[in-house]
N, C-alpha and C. Protein backbone atom coordinates (compact mmCIF):
# COMPACT_ATOMS: atom_id res chain seq x y z
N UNK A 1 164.17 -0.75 57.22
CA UNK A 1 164.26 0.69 57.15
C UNK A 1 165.00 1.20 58.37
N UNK A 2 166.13 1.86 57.79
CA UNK A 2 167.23 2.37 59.04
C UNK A 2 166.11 3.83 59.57
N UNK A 3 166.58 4.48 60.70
CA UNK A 3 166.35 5.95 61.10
C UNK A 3 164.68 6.13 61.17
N UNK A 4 163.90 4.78 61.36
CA UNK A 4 162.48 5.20 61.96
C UNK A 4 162.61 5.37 63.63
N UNK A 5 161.61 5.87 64.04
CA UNK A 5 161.79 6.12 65.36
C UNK A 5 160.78 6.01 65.78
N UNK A 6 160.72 4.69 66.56
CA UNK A 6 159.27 4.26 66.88
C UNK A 6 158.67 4.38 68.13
N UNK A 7 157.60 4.13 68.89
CA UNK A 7 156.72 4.54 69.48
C UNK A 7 157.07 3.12 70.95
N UNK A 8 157.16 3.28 71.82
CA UNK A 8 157.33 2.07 73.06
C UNK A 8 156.22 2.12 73.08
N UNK A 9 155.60 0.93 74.20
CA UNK A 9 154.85 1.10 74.91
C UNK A 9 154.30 1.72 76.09
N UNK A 10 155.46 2.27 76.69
CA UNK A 10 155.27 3.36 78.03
C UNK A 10 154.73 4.71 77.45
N UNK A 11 155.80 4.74 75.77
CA UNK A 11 155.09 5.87 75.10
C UNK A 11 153.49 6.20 75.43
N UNK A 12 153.04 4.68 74.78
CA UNK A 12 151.25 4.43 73.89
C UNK A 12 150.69 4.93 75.36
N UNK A 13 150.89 4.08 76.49
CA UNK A 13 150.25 4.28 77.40
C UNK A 13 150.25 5.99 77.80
N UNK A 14 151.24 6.45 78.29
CA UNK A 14 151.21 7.78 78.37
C UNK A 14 150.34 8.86 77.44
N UNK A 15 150.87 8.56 75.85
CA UNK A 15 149.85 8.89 75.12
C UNK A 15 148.52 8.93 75.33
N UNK A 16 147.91 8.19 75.47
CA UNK A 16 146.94 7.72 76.22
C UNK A 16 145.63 8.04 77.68
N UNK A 17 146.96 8.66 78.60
CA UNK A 17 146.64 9.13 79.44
C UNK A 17 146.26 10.54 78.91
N UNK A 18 147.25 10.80 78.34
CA UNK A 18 147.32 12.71 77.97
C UNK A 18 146.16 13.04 76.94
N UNK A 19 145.68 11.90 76.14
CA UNK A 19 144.72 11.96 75.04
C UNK A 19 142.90 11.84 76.18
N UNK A 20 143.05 11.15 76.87
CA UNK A 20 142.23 11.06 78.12
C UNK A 20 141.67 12.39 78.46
N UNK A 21 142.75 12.26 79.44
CA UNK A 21 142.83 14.01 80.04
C UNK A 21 142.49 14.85 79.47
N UNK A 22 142.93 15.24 78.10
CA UNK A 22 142.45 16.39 77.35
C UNK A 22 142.12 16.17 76.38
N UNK A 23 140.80 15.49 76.03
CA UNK A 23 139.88 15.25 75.45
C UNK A 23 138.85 15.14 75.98
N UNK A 24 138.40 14.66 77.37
CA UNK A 24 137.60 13.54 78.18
C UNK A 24 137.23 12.15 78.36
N UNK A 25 136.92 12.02 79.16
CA UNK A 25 136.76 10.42 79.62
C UNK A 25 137.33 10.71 80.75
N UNK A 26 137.27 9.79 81.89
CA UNK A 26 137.92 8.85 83.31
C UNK A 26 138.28 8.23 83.09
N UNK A 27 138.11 6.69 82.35
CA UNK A 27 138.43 5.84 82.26
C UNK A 27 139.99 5.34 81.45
N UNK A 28 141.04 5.63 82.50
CA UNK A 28 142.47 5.10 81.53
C UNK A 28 142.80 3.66 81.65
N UNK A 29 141.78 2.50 81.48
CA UNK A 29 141.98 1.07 82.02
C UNK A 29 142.44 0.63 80.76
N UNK A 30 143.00 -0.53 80.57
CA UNK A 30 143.51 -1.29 79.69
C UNK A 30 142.61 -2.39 80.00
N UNK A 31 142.90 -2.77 78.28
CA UNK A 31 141.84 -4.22 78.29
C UNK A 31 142.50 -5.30 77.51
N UNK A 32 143.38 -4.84 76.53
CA UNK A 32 144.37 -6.09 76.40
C UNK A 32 145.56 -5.05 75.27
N UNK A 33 146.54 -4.63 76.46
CA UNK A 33 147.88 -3.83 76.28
C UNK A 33 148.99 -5.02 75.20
N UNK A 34 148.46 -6.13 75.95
CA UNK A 34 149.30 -6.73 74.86
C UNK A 34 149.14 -7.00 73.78
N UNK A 35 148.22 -6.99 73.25
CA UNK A 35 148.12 -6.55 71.86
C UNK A 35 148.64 -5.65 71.08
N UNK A 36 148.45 -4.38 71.85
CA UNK A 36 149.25 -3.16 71.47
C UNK A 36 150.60 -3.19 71.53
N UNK A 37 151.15 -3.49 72.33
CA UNK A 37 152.77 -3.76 72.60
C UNK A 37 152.95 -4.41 71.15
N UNK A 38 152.44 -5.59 70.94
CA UNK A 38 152.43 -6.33 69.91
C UNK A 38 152.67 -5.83 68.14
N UNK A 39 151.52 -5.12 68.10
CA UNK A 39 151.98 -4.28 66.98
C UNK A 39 152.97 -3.28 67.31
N UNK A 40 153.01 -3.28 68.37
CA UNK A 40 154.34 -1.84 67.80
C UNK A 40 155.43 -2.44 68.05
N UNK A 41 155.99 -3.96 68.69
CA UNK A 41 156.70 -4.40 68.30
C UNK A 41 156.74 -4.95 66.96
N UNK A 42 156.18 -5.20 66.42
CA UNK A 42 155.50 -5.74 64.82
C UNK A 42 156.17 -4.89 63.78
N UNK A 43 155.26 -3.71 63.90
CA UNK A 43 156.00 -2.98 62.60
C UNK A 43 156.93 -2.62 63.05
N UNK A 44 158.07 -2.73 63.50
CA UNK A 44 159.37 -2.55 63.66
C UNK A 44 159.97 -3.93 62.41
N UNK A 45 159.28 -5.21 62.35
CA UNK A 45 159.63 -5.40 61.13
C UNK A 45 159.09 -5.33 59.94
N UNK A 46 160.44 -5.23 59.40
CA UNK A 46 160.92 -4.49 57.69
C UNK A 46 160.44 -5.89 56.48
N UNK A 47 160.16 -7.42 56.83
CA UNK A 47 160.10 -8.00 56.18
C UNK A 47 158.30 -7.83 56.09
N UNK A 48 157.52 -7.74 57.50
CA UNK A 48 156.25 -7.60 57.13
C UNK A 48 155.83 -6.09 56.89
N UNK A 49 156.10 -5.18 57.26
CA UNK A 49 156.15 -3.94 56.70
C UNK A 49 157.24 -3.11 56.62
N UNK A 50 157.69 -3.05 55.17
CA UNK A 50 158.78 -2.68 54.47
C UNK A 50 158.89 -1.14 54.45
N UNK A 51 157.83 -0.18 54.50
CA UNK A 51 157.58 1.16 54.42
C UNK A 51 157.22 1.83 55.90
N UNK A 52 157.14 2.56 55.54
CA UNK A 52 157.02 3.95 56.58
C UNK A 52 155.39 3.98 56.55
N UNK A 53 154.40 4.47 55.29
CA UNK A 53 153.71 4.17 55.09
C UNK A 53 152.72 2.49 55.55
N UNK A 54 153.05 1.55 54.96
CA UNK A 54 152.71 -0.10 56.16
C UNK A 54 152.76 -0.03 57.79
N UNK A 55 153.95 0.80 58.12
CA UNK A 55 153.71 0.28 59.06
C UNK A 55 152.52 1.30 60.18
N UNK A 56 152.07 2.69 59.41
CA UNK A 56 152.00 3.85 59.67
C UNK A 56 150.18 3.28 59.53
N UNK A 57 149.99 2.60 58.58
CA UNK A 57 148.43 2.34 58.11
C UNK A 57 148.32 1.08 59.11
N UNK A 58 149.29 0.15 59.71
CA UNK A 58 148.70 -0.74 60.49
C UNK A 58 149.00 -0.57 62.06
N UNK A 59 149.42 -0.29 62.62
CA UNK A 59 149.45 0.88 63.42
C UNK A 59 147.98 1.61 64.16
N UNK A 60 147.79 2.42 63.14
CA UNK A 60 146.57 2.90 63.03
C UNK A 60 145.30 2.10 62.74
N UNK A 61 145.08 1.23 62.30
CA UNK A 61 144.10 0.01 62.03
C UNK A 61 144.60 -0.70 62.97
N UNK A 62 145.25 -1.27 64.00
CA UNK A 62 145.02 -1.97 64.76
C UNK A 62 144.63 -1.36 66.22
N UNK A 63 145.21 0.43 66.32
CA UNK A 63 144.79 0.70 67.37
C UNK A 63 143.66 1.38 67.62
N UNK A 64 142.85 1.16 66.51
CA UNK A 64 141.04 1.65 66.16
C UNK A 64 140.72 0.16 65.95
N UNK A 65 140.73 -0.52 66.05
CA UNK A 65 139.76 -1.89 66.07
C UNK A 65 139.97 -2.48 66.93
N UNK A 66 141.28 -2.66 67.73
CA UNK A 66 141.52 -3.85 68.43
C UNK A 66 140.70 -3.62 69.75
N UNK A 67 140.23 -2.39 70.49
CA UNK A 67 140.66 -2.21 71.73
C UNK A 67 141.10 -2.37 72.51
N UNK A 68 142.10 -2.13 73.04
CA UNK A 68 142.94 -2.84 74.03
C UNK A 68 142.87 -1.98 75.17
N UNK A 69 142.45 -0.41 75.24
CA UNK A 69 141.95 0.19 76.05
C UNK A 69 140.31 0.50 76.73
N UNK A 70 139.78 0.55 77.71
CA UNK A 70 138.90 0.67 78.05
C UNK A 70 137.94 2.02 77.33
N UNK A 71 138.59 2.79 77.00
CA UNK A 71 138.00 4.10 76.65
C UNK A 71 139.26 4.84 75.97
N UNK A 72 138.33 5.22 74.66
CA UNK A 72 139.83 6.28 74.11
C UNK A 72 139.58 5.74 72.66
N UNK A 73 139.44 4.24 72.27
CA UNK A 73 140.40 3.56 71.20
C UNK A 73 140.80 3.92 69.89
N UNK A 74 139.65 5.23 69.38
CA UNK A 74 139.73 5.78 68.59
C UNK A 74 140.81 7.04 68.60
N UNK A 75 140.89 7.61 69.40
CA UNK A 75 141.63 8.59 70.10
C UNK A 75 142.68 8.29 70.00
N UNK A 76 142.68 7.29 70.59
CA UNK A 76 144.38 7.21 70.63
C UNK A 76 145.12 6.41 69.63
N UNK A 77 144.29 5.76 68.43
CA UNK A 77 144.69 5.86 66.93
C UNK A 77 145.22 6.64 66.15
N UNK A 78 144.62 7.93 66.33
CA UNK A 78 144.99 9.36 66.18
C UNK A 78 145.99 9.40 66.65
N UNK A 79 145.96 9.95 67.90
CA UNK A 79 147.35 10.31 68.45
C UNK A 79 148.01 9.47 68.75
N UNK A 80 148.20 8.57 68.52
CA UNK A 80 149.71 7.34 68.71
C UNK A 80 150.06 7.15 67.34
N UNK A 81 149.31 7.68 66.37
CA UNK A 81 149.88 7.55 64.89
C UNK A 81 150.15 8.94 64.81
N UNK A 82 149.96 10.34 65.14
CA UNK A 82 150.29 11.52 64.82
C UNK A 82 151.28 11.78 65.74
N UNK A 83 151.90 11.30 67.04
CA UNK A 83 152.95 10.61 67.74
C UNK A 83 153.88 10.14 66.40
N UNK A 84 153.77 9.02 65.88
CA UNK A 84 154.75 8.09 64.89
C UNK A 84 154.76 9.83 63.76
N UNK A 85 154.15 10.01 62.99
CA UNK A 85 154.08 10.66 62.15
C UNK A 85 155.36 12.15 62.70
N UNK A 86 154.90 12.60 63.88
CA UNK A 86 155.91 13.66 64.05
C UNK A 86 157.78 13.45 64.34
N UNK A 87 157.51 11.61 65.11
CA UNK A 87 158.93 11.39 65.50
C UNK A 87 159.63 11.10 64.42
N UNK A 88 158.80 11.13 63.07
CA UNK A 88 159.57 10.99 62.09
C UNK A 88 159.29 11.80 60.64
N UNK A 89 159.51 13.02 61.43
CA UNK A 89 159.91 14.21 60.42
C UNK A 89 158.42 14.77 59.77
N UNK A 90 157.30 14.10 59.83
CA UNK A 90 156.05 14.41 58.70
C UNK A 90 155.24 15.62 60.04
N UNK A 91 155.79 16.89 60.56
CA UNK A 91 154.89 17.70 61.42
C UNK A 91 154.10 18.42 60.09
N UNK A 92 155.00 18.58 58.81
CA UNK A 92 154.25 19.53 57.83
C UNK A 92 152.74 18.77 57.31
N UNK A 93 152.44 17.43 57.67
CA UNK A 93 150.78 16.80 57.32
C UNK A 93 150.28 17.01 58.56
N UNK A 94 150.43 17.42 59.23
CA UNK A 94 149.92 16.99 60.81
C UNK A 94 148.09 18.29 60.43
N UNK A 95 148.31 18.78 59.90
CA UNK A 95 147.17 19.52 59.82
C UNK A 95 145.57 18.90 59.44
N UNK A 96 146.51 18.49 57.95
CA UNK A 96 145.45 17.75 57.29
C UNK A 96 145.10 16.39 58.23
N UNK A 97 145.90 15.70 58.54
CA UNK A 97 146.04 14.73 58.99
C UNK A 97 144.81 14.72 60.67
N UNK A 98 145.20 15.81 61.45
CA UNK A 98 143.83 15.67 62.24
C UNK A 98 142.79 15.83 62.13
N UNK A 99 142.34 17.05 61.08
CA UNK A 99 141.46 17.42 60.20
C UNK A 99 140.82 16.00 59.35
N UNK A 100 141.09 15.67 59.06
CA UNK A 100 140.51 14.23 58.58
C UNK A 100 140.45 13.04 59.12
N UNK A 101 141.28 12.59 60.33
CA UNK A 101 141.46 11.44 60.72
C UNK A 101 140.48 11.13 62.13
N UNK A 102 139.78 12.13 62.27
CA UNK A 102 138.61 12.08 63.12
C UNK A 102 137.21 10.94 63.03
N UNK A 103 136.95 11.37 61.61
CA UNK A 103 136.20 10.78 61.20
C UNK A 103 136.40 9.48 60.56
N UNK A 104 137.91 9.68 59.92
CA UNK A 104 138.26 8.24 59.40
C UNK A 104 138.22 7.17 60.53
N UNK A 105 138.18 7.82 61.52
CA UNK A 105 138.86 6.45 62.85
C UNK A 105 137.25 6.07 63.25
N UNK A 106 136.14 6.81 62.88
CA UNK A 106 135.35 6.18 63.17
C UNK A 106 134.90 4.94 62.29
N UNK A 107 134.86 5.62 61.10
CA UNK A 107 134.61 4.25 59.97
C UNK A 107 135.36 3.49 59.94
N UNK A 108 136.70 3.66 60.29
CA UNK A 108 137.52 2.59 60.35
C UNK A 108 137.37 1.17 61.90
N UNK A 109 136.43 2.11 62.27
CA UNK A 109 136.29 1.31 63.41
C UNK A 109 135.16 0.39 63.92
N UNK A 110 134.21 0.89 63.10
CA UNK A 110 132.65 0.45 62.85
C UNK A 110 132.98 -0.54 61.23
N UNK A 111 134.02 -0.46 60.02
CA UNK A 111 134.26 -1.56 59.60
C UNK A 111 133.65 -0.73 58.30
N UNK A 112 133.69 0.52 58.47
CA UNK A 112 132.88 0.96 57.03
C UNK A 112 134.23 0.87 55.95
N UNK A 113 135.15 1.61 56.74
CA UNK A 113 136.54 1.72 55.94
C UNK A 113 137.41 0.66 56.01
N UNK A 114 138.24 -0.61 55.25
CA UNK A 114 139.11 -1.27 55.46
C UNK A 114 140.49 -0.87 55.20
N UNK A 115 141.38 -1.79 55.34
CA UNK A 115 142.94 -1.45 55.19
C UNK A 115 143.29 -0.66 53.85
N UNK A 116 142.68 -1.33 52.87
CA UNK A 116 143.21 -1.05 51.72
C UNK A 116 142.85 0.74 51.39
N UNK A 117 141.69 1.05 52.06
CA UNK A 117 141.19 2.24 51.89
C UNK A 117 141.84 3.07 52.71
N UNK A 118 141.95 2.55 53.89
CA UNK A 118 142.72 3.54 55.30
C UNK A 118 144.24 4.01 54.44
N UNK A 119 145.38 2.43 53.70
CA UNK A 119 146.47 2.62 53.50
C UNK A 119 145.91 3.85 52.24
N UNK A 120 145.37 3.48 51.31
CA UNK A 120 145.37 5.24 50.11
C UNK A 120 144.86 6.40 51.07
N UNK A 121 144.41 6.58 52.04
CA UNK A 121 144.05 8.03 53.02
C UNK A 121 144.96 8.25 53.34
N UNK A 122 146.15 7.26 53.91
CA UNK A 122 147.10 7.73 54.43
C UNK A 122 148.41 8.51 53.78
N UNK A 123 148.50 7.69 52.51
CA UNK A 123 149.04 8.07 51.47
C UNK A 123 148.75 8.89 50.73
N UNK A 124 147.74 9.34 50.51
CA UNK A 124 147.51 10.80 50.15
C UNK A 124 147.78 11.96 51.09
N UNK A 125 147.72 11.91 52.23
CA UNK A 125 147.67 12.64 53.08
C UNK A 125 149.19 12.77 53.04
N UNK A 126 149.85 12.02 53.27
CA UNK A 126 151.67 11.88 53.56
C UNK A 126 152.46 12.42 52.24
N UNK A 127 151.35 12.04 50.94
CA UNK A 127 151.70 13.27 49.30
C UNK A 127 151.47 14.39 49.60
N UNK A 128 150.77 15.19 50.11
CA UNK A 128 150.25 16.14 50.46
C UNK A 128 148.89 16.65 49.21
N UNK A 129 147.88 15.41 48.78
CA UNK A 129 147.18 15.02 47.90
C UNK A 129 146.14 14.60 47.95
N UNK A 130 145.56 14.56 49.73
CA UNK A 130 144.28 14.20 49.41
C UNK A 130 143.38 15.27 49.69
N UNK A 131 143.52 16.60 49.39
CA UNK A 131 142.42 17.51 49.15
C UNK A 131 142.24 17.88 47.90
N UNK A 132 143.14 16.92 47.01
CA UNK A 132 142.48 17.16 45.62
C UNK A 132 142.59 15.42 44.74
N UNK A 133 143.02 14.66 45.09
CA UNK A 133 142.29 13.39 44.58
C UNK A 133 140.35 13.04 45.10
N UNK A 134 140.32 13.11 43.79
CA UNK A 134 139.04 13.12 43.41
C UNK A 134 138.26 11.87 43.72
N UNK A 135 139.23 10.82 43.42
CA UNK A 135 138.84 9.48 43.48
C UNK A 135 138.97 8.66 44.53
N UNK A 136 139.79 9.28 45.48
CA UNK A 136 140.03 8.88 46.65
C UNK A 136 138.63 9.66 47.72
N UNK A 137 138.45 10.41 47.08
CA UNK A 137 137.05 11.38 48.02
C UNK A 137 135.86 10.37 47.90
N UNK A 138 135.75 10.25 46.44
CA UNK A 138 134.56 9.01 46.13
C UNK A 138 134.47 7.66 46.71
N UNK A 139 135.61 7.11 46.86
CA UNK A 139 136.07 5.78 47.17
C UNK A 139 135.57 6.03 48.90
N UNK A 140 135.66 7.12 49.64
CA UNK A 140 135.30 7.28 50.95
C UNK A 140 133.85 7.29 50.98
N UNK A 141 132.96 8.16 49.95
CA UNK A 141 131.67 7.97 49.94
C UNK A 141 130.84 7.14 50.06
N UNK A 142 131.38 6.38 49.24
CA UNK A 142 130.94 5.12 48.76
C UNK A 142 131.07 4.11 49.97
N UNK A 143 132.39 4.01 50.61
CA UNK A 143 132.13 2.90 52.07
C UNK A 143 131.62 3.41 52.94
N UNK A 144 131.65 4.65 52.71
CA UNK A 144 130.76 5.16 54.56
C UNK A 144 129.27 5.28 53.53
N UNK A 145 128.58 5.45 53.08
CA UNK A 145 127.22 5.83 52.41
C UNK A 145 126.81 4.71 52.37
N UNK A 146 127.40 3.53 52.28
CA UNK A 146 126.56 1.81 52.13
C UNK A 146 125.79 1.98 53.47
N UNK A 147 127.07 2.20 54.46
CA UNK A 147 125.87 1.80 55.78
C UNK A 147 124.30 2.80 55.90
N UNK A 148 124.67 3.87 55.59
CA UNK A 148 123.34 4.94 55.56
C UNK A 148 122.28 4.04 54.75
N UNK A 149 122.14 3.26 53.71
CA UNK A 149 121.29 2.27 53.24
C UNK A 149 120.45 1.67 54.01
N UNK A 150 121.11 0.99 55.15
CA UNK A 150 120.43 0.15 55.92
C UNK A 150 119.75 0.60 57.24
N UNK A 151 119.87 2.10 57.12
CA UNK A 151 119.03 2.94 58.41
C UNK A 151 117.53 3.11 58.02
């Protein structure tokens, strides 16, 4: 894919700091950066993620699970993917997109939500479709409501 415009790593880190700062926390330590470097050198390829979308859902799933920062990791899932999302033209989801991705980054991070579920959130969101797929609302219920079972 020609004309994506992707995210460095001086970016993530900075990101990072600024997501810190104005949010809260102290803590801007890194705990394994290379990882992160990693994927975002990663989806830069087109043979393992061919879309805008792939590389946009792993991205975001790796920088809510992996931690590679000391504090933030959810945070800056968010905003290092709403970062990717604006450098490439999508500011008109950015609404919905924080509005929902709050909570997604938690389940996605505790393991309630997997890839396959994160990639249709994302994709609805990027249709401008997930405040009215029905089935995609349920499909969220249903993985975050298992864990409420076992409380």
């Amino acid at each position: 894919m020609d004309n994506i415009n992707y995210i460095s790593i001086e970016e993530a880190k900075s990101i990072h700091r600024a997501t810190i700062e104005n949010s809260g926390g102290e803590d801007y330590g890194e705990l394994d950066i290379g990882t992160l470097e990693s994927v975002l050198v990663h989806i830069q390829n087109d043979d393992y993620y061919p879309t805008f979308l792939d590389k946009l859902e792993h991205l975001f799933f790796c920088a809510c699970k992996f931690h590679c920062f000391t504090d933030g990791n959810k945070r800056i899932a968010i905003t290092l993917t709403a970062m990717f999302l604006l450098k490439n033209g999508y500011m008109a989801v950015s609404n919905v997109y924080f509005r929902e991705m709050e909570n997604i980054s938690y389940h996605v991070a505790a393991g309630h939500i997997d890839e396959a579920l994160l990639r249709r959130i994302l994709e609805a969101i990027l249709l401008g479709r997930y405040d009215t797929d029905e089935e995609l609302k349920l499909d969220i219920f249903n993985a975050i409501s298992i864990v409420d079972e076992f409380y």
